[in-house]
C-alpha atoms as a PDB file:
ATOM      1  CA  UNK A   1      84.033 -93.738 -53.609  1.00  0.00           C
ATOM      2  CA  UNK A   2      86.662 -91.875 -55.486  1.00  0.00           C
ATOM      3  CA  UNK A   3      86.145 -88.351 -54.170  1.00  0.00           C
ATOM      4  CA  UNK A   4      86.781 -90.208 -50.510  1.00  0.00           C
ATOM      5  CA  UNK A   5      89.527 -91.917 -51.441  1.00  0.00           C
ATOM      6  CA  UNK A   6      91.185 -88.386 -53.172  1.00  0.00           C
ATOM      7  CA  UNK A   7      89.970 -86.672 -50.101  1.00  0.00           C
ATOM      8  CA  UNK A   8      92.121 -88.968 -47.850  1.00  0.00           C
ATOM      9  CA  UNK A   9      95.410 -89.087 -50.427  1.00  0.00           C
ATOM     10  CA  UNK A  10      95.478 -84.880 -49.519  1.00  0.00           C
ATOM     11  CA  UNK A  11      94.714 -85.604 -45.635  1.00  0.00           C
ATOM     12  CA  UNK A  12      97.780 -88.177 -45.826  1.00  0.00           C
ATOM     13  CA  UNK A  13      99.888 -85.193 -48.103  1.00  0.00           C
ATOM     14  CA  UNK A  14      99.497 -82.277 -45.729  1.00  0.00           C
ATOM     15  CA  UNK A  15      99.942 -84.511 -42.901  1.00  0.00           C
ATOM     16  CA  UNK A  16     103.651 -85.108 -44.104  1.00  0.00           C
ATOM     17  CA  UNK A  17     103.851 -81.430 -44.310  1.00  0.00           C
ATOM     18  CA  UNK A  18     103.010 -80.375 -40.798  1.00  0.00           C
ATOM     19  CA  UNK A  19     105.979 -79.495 -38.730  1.00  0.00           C
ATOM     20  CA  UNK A  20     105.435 -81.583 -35.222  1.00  0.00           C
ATOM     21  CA  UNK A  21     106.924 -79.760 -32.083  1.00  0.00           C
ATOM     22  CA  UNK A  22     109.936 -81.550 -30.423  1.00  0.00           C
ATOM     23  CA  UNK A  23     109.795 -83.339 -27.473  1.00  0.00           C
ATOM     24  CA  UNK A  24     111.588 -80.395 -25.451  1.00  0.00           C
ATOM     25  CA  UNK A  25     108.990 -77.502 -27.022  1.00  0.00           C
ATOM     26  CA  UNK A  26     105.919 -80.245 -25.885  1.00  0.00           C
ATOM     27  CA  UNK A  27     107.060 -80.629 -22.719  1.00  0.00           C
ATOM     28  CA  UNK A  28     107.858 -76.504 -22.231  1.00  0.00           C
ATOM     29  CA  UNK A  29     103.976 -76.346 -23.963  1.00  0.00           C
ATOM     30  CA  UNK A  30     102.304 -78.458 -21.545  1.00  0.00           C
ATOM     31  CA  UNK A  31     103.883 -77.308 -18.286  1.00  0.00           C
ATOM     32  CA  UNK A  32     102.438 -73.575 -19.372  1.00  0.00           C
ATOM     33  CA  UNK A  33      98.957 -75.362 -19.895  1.00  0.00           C
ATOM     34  CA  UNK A  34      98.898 -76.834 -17.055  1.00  0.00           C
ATOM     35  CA  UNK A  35     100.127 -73.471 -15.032  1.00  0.00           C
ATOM     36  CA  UNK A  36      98.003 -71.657 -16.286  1.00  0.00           C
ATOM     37  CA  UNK A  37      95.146 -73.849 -15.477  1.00  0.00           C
ATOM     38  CA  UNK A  38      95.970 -73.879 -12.347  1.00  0.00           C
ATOM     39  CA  UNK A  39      96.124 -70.450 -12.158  1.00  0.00           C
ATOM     40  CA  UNK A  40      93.125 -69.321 -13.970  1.00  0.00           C
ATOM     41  CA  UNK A  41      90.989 -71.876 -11.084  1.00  0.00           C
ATOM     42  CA  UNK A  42      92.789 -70.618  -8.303  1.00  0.00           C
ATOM     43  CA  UNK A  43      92.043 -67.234  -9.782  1.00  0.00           C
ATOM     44  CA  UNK A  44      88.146 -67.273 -10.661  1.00  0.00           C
ATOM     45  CA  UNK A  45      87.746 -69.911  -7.007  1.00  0.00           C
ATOM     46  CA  UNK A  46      89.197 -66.998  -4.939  1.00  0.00           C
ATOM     47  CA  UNK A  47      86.686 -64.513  -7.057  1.00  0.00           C
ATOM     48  CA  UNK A  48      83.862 -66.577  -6.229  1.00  0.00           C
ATOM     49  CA  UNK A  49      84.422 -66.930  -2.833  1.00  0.00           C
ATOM     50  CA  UNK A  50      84.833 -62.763  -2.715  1.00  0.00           C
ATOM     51  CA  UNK A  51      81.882 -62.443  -4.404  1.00  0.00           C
ATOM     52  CA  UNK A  52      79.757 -65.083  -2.063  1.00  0.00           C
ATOM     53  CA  UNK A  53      81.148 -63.230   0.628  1.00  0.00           C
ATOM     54  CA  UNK A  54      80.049 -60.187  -0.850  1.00  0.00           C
ATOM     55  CA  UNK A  55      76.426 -61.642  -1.464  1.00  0.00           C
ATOM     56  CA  UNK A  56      75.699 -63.146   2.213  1.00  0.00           C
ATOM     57  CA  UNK A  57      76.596 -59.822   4.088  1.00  0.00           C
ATOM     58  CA  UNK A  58      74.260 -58.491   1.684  1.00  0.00           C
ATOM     59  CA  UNK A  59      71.295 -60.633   2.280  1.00  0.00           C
ATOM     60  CA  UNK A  60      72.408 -60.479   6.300  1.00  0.00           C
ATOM     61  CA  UNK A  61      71.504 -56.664   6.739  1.00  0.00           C
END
């Protein structure tokens, strides 16, 4: 029970010493996520469709 209770006094410590983003810098952070989410589905949806385009005018000849 000790080594848990050690182990959770050094989670607690280097918790205090992690340096949390601002609210500005989180915001800026998750407006690239989400960008480039978007763009990364957009992306590999319009490569799909090329390549099932790709596929059936192969299997019609």
């Amino acid at each position: 029970m000790g080594k848990i209770t050690g182990f959770l006094k050094d989670v607690v410590s280097e918790m205090r010493k992690v340096s949390w983003p601002k609210r500005k810098e989180l915001t800026r952070y998750t407006i690239v996520v989400i960008f480039t989410v978007i763009f990364m589905a957009v992306y590999f949806g319009v490569v799909d469709l090329g390549i099932s385009q790709v596929m059936e005018w192969y299997v019609a000849l």
